[in-house]
PDB file of N, CA and C in Angstrom:
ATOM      1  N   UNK A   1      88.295 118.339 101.345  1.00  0.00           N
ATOM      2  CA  UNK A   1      86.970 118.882 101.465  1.00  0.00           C
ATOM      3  C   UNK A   1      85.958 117.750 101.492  1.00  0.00           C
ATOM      4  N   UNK A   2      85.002 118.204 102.551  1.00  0.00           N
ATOM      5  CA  UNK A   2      84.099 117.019 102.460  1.00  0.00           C
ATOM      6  C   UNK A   2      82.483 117.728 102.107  1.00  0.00           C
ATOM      7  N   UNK A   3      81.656 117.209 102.344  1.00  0.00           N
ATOM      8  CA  UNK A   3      80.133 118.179 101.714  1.00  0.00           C
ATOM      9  C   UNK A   3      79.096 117.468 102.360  1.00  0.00           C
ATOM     10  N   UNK A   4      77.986 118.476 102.873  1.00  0.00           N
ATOM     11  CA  UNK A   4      77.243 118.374 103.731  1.00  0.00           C
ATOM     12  C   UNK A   4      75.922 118.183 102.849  1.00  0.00           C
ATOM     13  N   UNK A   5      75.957 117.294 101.868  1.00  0.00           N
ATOM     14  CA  UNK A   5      74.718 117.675 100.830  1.00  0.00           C
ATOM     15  C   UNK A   5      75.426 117.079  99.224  1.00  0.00           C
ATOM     16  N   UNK A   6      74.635 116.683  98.489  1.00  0.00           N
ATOM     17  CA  UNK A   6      75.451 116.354  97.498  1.00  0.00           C
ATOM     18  C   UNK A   6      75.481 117.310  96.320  1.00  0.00           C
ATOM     19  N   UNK A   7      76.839 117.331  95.375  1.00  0.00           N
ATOM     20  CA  UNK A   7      76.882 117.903  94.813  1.00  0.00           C
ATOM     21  C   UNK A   7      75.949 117.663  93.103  1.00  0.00           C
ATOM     22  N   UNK A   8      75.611 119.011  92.566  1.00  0.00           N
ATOM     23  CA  UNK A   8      74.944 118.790  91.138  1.00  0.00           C
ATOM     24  C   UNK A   8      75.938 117.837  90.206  1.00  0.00           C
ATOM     25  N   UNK A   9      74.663 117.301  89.317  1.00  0.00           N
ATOM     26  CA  UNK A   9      75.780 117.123  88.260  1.00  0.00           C
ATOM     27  C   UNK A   9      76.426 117.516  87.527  1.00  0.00           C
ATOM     28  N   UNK A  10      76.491 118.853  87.229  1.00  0.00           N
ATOM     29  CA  UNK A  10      77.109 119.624  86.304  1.00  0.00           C
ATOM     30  C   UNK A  10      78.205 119.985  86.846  1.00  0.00           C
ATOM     31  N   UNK A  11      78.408 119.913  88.079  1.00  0.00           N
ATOM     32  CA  UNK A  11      79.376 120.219  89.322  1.00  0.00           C
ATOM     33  C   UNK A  11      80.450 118.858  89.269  1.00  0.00           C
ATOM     34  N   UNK A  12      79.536 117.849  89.268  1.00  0.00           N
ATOM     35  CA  UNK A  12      80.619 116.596  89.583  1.00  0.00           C
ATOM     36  C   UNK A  12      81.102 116.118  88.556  1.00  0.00           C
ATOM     37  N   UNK A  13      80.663 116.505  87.436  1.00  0.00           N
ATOM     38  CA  UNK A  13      81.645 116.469  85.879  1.00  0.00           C
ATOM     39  C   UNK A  13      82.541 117.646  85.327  1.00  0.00           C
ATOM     40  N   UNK A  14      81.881 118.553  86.317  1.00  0.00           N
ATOM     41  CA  UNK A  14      83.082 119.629  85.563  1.00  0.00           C
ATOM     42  C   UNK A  14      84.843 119.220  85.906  1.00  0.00           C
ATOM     43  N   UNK A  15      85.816 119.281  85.060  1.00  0.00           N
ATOM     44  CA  UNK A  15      87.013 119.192  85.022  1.00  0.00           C
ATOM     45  C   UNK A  15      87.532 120.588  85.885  1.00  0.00           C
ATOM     46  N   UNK A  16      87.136 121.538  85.743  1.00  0.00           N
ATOM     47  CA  UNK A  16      87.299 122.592  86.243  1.00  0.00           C
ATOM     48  C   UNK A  16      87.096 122.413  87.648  1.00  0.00           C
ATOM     49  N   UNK A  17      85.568 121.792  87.971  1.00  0.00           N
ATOM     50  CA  UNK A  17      85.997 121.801  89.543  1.00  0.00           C
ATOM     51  C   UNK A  17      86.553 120.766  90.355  1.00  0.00           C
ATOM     52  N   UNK A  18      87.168 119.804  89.629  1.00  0.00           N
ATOM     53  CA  UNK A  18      87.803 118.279  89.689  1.00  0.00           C
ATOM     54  C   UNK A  18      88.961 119.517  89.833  1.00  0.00           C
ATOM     55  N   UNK A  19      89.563 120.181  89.221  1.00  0.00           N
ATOM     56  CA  UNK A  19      90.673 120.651  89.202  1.00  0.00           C
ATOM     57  C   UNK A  19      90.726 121.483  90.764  1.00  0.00           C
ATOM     58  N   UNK A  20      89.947 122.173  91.154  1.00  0.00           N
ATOM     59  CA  UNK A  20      90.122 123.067  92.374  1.00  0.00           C
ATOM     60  C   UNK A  20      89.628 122.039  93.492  1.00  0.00           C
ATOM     61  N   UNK A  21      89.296 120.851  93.287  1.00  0.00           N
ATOM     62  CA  UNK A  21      88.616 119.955  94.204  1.00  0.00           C
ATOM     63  C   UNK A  21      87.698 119.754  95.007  1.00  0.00           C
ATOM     64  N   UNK A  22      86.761 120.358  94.009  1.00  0.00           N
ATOM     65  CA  UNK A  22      85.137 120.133  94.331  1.00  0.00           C
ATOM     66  C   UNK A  22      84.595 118.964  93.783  1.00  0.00           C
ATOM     67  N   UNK A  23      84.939 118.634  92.704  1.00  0.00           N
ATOM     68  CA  UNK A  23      83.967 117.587  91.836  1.00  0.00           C
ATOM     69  C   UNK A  23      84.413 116.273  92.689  1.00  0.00           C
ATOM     70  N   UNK A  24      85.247 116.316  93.182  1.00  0.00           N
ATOM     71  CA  UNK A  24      86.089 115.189  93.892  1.00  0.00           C
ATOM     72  C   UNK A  24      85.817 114.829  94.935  1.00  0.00           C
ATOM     73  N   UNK A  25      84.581 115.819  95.516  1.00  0.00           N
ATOM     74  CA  UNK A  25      84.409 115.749  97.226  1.00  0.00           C
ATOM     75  C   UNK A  25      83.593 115.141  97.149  1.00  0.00           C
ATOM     76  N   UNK A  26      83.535 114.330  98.351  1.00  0.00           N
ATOM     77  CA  UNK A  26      82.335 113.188  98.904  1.00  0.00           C
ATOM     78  C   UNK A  26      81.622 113.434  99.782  1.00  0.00           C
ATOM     79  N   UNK A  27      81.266 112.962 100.546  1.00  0.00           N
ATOM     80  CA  UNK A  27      79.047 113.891 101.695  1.00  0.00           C
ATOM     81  C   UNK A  27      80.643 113.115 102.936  1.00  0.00           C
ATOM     82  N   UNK A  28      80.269 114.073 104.151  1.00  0.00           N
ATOM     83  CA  UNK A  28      81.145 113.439 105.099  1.00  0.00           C
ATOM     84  C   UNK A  28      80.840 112.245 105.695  1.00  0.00           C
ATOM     85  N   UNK A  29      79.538 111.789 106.032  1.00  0.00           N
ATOM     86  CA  UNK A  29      79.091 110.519 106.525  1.00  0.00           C
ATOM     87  C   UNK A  29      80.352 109.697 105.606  1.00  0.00           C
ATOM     88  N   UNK A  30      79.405 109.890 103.888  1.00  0.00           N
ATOM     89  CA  UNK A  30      80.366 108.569 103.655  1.00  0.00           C
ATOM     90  C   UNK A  30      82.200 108.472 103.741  1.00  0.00           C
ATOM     91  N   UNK A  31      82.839 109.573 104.190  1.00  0.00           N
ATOM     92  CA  UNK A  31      84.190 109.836 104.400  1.00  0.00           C
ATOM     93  C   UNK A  31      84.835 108.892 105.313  1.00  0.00           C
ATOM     94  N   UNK A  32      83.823 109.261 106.363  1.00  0.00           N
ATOM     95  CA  UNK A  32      83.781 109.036 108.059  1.00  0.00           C
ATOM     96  C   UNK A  32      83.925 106.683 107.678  1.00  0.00           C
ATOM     97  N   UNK A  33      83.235 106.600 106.686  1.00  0.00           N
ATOM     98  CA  UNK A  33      82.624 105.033 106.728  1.00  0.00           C
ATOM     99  C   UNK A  33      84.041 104.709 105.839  1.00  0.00           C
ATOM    100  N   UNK A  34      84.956 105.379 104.991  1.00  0.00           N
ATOM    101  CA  UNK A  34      85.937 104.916 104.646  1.00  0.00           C
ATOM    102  C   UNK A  34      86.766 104.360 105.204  1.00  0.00           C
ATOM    103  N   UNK A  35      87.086 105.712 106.161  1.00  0.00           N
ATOM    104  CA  UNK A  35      88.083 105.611 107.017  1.00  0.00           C
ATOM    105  C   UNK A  35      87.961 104.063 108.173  1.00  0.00           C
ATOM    106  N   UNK A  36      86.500 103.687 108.534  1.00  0.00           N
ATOM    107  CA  UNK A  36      86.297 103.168 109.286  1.00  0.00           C
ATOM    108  C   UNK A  36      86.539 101.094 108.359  1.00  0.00           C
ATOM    109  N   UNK A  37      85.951 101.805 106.946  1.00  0.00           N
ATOM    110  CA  UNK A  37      85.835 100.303 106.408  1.00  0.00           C
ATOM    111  C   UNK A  37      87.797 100.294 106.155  1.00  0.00           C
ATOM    112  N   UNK A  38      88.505 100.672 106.567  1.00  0.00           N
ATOM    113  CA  UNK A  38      89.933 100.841 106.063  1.00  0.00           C
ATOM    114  C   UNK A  38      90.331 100.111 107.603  1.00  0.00           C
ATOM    115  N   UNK A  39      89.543 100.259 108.282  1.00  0.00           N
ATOM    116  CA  UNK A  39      90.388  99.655 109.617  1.00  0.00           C
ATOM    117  C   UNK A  39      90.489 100.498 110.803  1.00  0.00           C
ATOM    118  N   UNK A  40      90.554 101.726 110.854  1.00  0.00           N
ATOM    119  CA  UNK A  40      90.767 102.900 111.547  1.00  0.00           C
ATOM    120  C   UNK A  40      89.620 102.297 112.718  1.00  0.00           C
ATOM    121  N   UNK A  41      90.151 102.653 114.180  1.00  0.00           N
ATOM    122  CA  UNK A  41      88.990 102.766 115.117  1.00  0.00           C
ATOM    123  C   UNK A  41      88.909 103.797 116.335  1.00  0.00           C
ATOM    124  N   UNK A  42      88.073 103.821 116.816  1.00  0.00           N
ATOM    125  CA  UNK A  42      87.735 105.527 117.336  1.00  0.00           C
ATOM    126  C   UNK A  42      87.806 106.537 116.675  1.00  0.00           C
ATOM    127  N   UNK A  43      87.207 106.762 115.346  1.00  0.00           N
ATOM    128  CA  UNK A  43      87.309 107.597 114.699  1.00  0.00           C
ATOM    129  C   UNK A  43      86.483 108.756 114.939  1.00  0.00           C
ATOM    130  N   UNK A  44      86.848 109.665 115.166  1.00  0.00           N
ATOM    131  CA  UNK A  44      86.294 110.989 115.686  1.00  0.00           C
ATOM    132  C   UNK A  44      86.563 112.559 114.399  1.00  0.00           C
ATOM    133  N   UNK A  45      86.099 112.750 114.758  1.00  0.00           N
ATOM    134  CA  UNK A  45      86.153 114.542 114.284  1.00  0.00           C
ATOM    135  C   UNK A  45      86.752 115.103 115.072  1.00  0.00           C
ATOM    136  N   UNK A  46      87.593 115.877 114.951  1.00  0.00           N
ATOM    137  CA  UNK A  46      88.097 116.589 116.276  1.00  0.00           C
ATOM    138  C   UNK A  46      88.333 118.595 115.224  1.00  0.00           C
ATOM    139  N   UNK A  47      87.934 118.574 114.667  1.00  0.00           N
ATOM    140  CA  UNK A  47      87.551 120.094 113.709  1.00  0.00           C
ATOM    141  C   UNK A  47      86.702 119.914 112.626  1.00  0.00           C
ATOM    142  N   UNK A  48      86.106 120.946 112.391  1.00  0.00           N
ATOM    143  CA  UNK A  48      85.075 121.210 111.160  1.00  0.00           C
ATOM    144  C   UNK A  48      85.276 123.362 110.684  1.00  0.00           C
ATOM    145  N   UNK A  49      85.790 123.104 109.577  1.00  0.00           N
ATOM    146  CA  UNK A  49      85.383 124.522 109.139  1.00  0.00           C
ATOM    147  C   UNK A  49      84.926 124.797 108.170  1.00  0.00           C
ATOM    148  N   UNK A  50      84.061 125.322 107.607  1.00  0.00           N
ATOM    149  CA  UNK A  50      83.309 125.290 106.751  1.00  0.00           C
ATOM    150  C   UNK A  50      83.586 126.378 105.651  1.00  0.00           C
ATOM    151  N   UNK A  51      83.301 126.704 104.377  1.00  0.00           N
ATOM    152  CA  UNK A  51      83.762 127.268 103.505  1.00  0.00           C
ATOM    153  C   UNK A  51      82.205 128.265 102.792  1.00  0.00           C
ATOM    154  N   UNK A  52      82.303 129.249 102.981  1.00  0.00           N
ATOM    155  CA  UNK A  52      80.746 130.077 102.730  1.00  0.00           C
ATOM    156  C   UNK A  52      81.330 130.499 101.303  1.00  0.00           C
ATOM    157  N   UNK A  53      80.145 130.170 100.354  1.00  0.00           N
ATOM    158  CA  UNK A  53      80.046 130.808  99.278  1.00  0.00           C
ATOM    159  C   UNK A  53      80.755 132.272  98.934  1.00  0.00           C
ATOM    160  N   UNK A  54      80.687 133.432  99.791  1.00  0.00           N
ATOM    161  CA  UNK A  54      80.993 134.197 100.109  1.00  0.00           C
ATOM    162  C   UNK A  54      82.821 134.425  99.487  1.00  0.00           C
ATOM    163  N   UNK A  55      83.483 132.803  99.856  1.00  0.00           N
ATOM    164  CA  UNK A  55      84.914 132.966 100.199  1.00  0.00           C
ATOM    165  C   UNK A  55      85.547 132.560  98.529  1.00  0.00           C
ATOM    166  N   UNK A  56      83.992 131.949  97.945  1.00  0.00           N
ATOM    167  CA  UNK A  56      84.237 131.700  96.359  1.00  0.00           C
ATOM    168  C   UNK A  56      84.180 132.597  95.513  1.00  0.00           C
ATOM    169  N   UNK A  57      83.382 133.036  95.486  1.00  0.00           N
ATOM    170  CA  UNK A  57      82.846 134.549  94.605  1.00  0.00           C
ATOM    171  C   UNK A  57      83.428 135.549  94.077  1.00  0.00           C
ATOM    172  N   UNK A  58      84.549 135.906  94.953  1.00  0.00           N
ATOM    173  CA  UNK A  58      85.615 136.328  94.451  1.00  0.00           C
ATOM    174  C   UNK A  58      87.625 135.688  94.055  1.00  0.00           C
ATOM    175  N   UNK A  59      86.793 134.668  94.078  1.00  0.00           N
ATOM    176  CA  UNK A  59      87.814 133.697  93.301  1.00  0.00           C
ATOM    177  C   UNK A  59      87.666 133.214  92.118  1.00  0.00           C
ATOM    178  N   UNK A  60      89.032 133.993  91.223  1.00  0.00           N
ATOM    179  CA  UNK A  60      88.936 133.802  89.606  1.00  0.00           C
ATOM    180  C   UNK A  60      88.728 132.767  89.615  1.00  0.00           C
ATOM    181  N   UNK A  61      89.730 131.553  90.295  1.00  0.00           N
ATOM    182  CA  UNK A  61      89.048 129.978  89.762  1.00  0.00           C
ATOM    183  C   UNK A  61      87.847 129.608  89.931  1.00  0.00           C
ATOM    184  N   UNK A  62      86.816 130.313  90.556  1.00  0.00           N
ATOM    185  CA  UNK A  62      85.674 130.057  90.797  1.00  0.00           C
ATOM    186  C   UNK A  62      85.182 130.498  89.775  1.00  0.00           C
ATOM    187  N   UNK A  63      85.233 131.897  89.071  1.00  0.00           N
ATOM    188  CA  UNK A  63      84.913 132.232  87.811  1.00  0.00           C
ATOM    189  C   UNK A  63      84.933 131.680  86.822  1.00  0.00           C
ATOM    190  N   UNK A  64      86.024 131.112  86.447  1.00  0.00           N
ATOM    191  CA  UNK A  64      87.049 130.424  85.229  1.00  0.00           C
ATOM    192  C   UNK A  64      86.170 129.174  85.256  1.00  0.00           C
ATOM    193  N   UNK A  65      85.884 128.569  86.758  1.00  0.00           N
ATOM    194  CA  UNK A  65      85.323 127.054  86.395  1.00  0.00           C
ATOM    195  C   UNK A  65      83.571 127.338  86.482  1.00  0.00           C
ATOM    196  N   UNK A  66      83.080 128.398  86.512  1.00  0.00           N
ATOM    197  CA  UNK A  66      82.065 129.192  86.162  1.00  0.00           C
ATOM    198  C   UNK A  66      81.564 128.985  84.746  1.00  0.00           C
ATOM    199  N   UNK A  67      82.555 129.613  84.000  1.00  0.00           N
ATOM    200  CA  UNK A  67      82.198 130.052  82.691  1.00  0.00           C
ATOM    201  C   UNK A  67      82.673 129.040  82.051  1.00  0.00           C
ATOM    202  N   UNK A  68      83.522 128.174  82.383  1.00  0.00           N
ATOM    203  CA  UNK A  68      83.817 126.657  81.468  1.00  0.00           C
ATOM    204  C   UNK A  68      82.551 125.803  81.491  1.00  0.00           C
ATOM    205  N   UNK A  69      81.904 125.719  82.833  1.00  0.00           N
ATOM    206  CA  UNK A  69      80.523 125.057  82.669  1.00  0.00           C
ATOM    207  C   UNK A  69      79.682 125.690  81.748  1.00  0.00           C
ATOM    208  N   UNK A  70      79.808 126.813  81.474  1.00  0.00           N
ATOM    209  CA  UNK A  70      78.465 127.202  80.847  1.00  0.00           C
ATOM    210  C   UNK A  70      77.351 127.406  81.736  1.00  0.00           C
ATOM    211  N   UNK A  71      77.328 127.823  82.999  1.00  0.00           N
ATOM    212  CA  UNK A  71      76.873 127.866  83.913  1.00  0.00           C
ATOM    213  C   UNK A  71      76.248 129.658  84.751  1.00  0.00           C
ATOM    214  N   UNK A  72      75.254 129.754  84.634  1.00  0.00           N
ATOM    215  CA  UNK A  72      75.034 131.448  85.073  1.00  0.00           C
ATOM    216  C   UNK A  72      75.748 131.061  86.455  1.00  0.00           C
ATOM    217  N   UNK A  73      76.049 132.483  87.371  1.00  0.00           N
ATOM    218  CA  UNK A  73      76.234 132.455  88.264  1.00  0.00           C
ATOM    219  C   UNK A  73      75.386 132.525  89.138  1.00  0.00           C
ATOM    220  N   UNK A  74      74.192 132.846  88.696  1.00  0.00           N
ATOM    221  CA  UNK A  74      73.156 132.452  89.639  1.00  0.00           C
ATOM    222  C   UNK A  74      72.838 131.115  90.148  1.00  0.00           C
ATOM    223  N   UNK A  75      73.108 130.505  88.710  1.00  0.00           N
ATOM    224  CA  UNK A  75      72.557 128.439  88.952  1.00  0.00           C
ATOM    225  C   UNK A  75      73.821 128.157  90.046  1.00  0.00           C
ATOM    226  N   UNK A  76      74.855 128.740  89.664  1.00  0.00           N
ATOM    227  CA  UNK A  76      75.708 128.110  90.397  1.00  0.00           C
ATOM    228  C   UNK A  76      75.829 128.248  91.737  1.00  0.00           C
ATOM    229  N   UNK A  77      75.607 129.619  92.263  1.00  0.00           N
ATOM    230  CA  UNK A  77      75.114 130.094  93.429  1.00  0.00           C
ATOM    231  C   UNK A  77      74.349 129.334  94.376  1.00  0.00           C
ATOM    232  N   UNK A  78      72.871 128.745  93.389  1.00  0.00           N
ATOM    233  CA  UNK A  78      71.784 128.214  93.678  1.00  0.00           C
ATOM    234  C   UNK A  78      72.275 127.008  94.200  1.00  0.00           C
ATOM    235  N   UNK A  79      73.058 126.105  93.221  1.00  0.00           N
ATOM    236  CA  UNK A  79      73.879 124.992  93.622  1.00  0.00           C
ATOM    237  C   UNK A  79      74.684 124.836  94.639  1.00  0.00           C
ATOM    238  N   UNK A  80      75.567 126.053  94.795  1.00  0.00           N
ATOM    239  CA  UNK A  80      76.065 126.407  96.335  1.00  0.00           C
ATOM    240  C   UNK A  80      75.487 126.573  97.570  1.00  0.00           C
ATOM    241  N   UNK A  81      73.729 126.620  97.472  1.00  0.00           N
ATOM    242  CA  UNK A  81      73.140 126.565  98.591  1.00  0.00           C
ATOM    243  C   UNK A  81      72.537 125.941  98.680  1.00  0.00           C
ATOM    244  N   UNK A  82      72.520 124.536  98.196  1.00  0.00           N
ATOM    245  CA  UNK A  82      72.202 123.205  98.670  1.00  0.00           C
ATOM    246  C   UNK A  82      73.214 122.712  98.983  1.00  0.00           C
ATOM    247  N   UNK A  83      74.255 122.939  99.435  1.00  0.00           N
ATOM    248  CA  UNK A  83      75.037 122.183  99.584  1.00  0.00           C
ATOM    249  C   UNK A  83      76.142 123.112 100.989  1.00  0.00           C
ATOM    250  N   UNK A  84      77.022 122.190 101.514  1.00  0.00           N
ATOM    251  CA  UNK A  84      77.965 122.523 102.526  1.00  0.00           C
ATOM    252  C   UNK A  84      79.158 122.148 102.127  1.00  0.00           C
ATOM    253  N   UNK A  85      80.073 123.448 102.148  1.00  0.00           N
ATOM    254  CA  UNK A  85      81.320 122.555 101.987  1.00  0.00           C
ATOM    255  C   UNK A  85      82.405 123.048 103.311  1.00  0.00           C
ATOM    256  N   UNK A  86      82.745 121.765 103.840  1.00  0.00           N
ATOM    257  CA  UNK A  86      83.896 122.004 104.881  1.00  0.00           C
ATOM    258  C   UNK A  86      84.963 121.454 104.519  1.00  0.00           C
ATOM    259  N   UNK A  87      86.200 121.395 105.630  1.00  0.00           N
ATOM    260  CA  UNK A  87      87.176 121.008 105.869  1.00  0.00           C
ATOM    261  C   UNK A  87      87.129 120.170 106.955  1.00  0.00           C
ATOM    262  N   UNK A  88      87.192 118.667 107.215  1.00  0.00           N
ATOM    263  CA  UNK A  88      87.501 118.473 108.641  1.00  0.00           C
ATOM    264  C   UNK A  88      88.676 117.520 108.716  1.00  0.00           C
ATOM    265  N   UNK A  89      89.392 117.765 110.255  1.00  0.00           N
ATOM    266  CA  UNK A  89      89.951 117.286 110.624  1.00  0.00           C
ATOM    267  C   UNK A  89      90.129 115.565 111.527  1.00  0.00           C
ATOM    268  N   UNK A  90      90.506 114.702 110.711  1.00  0.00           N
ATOM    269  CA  UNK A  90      89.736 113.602 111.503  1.00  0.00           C
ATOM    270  C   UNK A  90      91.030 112.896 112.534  1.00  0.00           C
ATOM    271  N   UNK A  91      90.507 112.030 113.514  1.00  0.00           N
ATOM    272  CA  UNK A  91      91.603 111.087 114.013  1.00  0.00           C
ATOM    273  C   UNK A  91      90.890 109.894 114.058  1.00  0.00           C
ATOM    274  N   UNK A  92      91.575 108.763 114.462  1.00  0.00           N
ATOM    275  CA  UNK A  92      91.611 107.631 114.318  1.00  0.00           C
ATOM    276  C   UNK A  92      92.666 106.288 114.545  1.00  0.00           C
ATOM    277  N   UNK A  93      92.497 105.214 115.373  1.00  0.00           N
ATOM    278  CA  UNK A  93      93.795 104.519 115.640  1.00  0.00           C
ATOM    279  C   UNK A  93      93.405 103.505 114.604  1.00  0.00           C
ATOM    280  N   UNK A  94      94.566 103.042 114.122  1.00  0.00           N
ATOM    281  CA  UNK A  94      94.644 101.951 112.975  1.00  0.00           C
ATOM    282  C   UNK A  94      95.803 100.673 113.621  1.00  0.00           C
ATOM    283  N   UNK A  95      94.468  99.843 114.584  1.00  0.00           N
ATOM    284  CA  UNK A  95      95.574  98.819 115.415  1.00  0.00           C
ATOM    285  C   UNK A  95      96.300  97.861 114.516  1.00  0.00           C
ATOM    286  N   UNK A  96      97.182  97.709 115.069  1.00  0.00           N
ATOM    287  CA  UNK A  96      98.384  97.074 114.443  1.00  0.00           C
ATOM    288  C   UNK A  96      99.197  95.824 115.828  1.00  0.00           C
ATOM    289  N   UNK A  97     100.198  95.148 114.793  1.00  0.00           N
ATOM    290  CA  UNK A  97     100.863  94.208 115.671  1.00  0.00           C
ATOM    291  C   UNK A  97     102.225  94.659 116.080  1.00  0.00           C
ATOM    292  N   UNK A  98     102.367  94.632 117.250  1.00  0.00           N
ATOM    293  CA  UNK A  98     103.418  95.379 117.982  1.00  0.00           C
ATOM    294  C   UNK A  98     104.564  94.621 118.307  1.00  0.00           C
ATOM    295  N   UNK A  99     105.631  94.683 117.258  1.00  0.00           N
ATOM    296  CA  UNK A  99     106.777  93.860 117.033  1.00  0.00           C
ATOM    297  C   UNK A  99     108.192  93.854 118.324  1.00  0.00           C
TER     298      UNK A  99
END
C-alpha cells in the first residue's frame, strides 16, 4: 500500500495499524524515488487501485485497530479523508552485467 496524502499520527504509531499495514505505508512519490535511488530505471506505474473507506468500515480489523487507538470513529473517518490509500503496481529494469 502506498498513500496519496500523509498519514496522522495516531495512525502511524498505532501497532494495530502497523499490524494490518497502514502505519507502514509511505506517500507514493516517495516509493517511486526508492525504487529509483535502488538503481531501478524506467520506472513506471503500470496499475493503481485504490482502497475507499467504504471497504474498511466493515472490517473488524478496522474496528479492533479503532478501539485500540482510543480513537472515535468519526476522527478516524475524518483521518481517512485526508488521505488516499492504493495499491500500485510498479515496473522497472535494474541494469546489470551480462555474463
Amino acid at each position: 500500500m502506498v498513500l496519496l496524502g500523509e498519514l496522522p499520527e495516531v495512525i502511524k504509531k498505532s501497532i494495530e495499524a502497523y499490524l494490518v499495514c497502514l502505519a507502514g505505508a509511505i506517500e507514493k512519490n516517495e516509493y517511486i524515488k526508492i525504487i529509483e535511488d535502488a538503481g531501478f530505471q524506467k520506472v513506471k506505474i503500470l496499475k493503481e487501485t485504490s482502497y475507499s473507506l467504504d471497504l474498511w468500515r466493515d472490517d473488524p480489523t478496522f474496528e479492533m485497530m479503532r478501539g485500540k487507538m482510543n480513537i472515535s470513529t468519526k476522527d478516524l473517518i475524518d483521518a481517512f479523508d485526508l488521505i488516499i490509500i492504493i495499491s500500485i503496481k510498479v515496473y522497472g529494469i535494474k541494469p546489470g552485467k551480462i555474463s
